[in-house]
C-alpha atoms as a PDB file:
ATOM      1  CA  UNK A   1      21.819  45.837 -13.785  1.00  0.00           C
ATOM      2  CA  UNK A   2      21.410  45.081 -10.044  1.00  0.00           C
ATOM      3  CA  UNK A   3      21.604  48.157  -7.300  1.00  0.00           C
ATOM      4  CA  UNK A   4      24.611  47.524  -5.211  1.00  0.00           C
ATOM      5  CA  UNK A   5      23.731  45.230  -1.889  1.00  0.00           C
ATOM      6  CA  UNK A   6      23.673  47.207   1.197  1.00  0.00           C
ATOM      7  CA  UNK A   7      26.810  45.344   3.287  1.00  0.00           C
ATOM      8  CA  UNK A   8      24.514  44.986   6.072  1.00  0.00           C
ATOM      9  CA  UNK A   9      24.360  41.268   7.139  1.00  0.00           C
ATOM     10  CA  UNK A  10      20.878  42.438   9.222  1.00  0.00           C
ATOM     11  CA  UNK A  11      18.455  40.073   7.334  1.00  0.00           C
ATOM     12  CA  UNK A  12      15.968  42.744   8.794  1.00  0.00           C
ATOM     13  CA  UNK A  13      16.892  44.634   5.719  1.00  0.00           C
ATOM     14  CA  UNK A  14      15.892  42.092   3.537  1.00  0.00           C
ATOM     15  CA  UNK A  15      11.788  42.594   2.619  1.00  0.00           C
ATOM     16  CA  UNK A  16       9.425  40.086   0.998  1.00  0.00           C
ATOM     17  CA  UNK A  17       6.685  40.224  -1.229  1.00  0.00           C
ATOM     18  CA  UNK A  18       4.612  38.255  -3.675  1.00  0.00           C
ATOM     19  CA  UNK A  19       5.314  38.303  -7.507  1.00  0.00           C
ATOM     20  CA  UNK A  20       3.141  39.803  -9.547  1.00  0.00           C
ATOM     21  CA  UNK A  21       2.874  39.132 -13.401  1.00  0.00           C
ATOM     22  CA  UNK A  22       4.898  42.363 -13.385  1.00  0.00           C
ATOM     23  CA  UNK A  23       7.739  40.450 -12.180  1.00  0.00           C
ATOM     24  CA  UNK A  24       7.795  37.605 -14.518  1.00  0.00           C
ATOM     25  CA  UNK A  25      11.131  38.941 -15.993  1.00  0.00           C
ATOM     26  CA  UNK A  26      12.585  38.999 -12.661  1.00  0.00           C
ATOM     27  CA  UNK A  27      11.428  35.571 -12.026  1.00  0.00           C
ATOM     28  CA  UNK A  28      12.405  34.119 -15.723  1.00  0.00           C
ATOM     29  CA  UNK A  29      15.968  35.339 -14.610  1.00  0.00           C
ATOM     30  CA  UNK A  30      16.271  34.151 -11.333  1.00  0.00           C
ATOM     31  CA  UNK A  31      14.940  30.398 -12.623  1.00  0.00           C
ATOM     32  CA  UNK A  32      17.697  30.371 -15.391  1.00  0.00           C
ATOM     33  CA  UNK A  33      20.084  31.374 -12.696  1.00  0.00           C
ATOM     34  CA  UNK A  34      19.424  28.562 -10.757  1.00  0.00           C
ATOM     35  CA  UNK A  35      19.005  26.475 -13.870  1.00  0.00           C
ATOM     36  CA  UNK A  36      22.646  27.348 -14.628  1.00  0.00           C
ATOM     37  CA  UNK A  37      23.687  27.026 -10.940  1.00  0.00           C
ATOM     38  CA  UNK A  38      22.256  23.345 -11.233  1.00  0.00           C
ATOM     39  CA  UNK A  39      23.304  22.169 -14.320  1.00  0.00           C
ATOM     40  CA  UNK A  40      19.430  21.935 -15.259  1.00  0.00           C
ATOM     41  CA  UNK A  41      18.209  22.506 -18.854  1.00  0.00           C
ATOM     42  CA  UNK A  42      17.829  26.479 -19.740  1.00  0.00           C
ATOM     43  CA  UNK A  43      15.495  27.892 -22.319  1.00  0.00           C
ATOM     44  CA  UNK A  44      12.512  26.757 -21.326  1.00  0.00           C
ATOM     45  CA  UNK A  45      11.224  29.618 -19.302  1.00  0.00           C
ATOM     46  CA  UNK A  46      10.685  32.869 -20.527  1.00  0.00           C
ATOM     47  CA  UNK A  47       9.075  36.114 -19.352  1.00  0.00           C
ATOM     48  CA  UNK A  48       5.343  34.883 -21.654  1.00  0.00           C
ATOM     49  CA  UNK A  49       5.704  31.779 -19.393  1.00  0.00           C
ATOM     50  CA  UNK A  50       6.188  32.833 -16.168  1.00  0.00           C
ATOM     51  CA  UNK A  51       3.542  35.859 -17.007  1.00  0.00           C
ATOM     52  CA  UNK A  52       1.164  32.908 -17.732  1.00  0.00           C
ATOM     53  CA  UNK A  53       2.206  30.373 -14.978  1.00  0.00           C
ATOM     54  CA  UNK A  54       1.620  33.503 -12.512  1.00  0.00           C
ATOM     55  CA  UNK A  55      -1.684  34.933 -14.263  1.00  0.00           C
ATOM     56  CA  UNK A  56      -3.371  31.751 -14.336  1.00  0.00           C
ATOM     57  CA  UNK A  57      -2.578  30.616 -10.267  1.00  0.00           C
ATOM     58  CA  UNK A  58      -0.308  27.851 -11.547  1.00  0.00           C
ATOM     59  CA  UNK A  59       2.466  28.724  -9.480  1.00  0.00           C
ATOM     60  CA  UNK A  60       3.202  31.710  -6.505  1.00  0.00           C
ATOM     61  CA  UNK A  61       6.137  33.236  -6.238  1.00  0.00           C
ATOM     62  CA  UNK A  62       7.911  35.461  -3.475  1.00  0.00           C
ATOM     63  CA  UNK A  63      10.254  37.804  -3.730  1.00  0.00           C
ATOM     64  CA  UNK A  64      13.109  38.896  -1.607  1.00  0.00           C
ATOM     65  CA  UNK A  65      14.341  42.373  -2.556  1.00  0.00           C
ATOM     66  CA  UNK A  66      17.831  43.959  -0.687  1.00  0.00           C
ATOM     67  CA  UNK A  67      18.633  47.900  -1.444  1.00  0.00           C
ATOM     68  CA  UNK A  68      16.422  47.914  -4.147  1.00  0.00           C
ATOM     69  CA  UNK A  69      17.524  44.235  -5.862  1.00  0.00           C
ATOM     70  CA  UNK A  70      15.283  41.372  -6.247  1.00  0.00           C
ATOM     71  CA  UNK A  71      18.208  39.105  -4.487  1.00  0.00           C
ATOM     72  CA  UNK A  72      16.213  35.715  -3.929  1.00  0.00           C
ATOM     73  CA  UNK A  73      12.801  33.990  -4.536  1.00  0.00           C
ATOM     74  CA  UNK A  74      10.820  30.971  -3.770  1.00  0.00           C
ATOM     75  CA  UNK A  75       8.060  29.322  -6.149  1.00  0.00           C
ATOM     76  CA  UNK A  76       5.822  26.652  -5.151  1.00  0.00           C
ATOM     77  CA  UNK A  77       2.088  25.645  -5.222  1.00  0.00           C
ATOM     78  CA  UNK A  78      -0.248  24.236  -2.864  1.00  0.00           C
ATOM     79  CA  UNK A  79      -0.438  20.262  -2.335  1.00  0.00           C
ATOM     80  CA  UNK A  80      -1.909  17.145  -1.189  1.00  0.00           C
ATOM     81  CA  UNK A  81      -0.422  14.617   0.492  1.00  0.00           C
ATOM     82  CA  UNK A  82      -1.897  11.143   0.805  1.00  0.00           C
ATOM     83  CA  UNK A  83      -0.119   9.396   2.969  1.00  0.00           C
ATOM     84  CA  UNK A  84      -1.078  12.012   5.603  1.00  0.00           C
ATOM     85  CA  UNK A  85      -4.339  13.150   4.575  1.00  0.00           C
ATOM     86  CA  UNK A  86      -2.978  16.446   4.549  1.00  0.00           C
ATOM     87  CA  UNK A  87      -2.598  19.542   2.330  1.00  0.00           C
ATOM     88  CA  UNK A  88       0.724  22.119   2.250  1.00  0.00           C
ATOM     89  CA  UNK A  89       2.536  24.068  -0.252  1.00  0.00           C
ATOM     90  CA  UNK A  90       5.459  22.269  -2.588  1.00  0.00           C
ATOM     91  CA  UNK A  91       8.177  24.462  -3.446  1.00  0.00           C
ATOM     92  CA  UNK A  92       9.579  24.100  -6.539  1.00  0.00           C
ATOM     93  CA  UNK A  93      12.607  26.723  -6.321  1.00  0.00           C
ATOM     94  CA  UNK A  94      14.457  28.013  -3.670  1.00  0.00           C
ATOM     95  CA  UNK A  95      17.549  30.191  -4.776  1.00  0.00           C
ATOM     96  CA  UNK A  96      19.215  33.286  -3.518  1.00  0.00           C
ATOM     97  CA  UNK A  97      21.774  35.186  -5.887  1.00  0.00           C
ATOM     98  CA  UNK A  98      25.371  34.055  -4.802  1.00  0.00           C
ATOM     99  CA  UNK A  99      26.351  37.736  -3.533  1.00  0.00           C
ATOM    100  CA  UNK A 100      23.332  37.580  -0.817  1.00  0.00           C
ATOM    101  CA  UNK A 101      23.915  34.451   0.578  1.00  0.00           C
ATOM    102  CA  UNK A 102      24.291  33.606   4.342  1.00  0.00           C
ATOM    103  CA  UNK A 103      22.296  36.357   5.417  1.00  0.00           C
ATOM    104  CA  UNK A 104      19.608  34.315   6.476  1.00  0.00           C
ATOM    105  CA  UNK A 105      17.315  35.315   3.077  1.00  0.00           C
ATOM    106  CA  UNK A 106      16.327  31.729   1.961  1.00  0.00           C
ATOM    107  CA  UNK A 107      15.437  30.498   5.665  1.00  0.00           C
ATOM    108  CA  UNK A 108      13.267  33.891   5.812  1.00  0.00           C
ATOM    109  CA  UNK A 109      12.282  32.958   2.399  1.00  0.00           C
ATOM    110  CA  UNK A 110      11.397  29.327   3.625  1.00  0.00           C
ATOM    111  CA  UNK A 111       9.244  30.806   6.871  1.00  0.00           C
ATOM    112  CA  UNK A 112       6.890  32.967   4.717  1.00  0.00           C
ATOM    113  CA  UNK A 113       6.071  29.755   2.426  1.00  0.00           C
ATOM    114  CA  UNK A 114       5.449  28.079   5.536  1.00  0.00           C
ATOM    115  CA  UNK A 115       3.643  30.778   7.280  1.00  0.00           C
ATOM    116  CA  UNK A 116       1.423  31.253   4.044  1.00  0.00           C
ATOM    117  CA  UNK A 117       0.703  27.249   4.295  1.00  0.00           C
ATOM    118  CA  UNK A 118      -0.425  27.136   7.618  1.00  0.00           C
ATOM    119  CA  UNK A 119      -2.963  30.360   7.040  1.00  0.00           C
ATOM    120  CA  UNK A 120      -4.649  28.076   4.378  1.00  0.00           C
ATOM    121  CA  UNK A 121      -4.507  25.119   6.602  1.00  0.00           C
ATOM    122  CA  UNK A 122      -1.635  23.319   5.805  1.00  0.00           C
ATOM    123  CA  UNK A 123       0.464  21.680   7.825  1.00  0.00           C
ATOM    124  CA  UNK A 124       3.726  20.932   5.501  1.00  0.00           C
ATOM    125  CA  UNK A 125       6.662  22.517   3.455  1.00  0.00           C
ATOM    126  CA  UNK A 126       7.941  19.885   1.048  1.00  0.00           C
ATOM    127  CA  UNK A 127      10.918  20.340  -1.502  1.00  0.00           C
ATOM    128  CA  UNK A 128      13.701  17.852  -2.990  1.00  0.00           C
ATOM    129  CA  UNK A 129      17.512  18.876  -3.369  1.00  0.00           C
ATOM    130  CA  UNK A 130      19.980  16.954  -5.319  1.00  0.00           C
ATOM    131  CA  UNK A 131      22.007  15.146  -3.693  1.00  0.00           C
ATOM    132  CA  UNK A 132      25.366  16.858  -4.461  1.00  0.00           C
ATOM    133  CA  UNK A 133      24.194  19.994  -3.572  1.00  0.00           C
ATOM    134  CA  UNK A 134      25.766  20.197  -0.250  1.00  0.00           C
ATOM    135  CA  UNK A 135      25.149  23.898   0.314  1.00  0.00           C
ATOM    136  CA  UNK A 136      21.792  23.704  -0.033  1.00  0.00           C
ATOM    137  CA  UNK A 137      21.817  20.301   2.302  1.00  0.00           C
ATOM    138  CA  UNK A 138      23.613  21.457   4.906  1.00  0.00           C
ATOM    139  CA  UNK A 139      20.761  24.586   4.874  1.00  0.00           C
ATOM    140  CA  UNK A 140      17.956  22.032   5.063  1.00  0.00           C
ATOM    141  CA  UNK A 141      19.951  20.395   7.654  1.00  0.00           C
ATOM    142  CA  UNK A 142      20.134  23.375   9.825  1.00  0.00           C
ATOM    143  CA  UNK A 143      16.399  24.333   9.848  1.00  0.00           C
ATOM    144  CA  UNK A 144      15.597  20.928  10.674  1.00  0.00           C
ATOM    145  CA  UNK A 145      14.329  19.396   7.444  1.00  0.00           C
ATOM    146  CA  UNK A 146      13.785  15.698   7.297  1.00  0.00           C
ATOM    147  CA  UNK A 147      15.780  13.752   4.857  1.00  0.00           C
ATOM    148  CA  UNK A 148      13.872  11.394   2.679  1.00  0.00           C
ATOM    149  CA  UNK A 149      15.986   9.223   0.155  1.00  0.00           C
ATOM    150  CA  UNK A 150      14.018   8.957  -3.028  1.00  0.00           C
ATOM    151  CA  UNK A 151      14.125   8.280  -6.676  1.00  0.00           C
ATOM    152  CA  UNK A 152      12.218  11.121  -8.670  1.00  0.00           C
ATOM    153  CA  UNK A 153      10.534  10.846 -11.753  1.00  0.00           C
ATOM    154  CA  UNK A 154       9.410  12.814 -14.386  1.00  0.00           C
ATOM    155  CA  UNK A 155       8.562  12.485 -18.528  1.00  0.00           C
ATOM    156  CA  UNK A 156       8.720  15.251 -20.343  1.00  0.00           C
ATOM    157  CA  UNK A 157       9.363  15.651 -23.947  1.00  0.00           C
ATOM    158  CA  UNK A 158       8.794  13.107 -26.549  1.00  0.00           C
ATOM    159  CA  UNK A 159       7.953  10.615 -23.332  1.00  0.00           C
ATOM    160  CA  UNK A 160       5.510  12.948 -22.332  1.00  0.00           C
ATOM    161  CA  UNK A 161       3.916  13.207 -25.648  1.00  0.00           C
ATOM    162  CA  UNK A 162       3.758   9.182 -25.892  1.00  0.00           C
ATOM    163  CA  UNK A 163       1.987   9.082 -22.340  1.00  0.00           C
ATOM    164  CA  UNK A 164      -0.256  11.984 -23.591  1.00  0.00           C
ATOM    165  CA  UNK A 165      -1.131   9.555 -26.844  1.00  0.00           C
ATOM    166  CA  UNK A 166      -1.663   6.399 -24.595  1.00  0.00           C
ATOM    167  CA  UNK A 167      -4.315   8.046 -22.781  1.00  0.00           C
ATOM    168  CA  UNK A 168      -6.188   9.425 -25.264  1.00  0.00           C
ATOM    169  CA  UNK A 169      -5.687   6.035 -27.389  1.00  0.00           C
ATOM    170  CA  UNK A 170      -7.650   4.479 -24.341  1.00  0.00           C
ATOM    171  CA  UNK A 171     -11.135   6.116 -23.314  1.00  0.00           C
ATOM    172  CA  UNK A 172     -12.250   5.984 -19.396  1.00  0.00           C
ATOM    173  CA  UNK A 173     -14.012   3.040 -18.877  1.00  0.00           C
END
């Protein structure tokens, strides 16, 4: 059960921290939530995963914790992109619980990913949104993101296993 939010709108009151692999629950739940919130498949992550994901450097995580309540988080990795020759961090998630939103949590979220990129010389913040997700747009809007159109792609599943199976089926030349 989640402390009751302080009604405070001061996002001062709002602290951040990096997850631990003692927070892998908390982070399991908030990824469902936003799984749900998204329409995206559930079931996939569980407390094991995200204890392994986070143990083995996979993935980082922050926190953002409100009167005692994990309220928000943002998970990403590190990067490379080509086109500029230049590395940054990816974020994969970006979600703050419904009750502690507009307080100014997932730009402060956003700023400490960014902050953490440009301390291991990165020069870049990347993430995607769907495109009917106009809350979250109008967000990226207002910190200044750049809009890309683009197609994403992804296999996973049994098309993942045949793409697996071609490349094994084919040695390195």
């Amino acid at each position: 059960m989640q402390a009751a939010l302080d009604p405070s709108p001061d996002p001062t009151a709002v602290s951040l921290r990096p997850a631990t692999v003692a927070d892998a629950a908390v982070v399991a739940e908030l990824v469902e939530a936003l799984n749900v919130s998204e329409g995206d498949p559930t079931g996939y992550v569980t407390t094991t995963t995200m204890a392994r994901d986070l143990a083995a450097g996979r993935i980082s995580v922050v926190l953002a914790e409100w009167s005692g309540a994990v309220v928000g988080y943002c998970l990403w990795h590190f990067g490379y992109e080509a086109t500029y020759a230049a590395s940054g961090i990816y974020v994969c998630d970006l979600f703050v619980r419904p009750e502690a939103r507009g307080r100014g949590i997932g730009r402060r979220l956003l700023a400490d990913v960014a902050r953490q990129a440009e301390a291991q010389g990165g020069c870049f913040v990347w993430w995607t949104a769907k495109p009917g997700n106009t809350v979250a747009n109008a967000f990226y809007a207002k910190l200044g993101a750049h809009h890309e159109p683009l197609v994403a792609h992804a296999v996973f599943d049994e098309a993942f296993a045949q793409l697996v199976a071609e490349g094994e089926a084919r040695p390195a030349p």
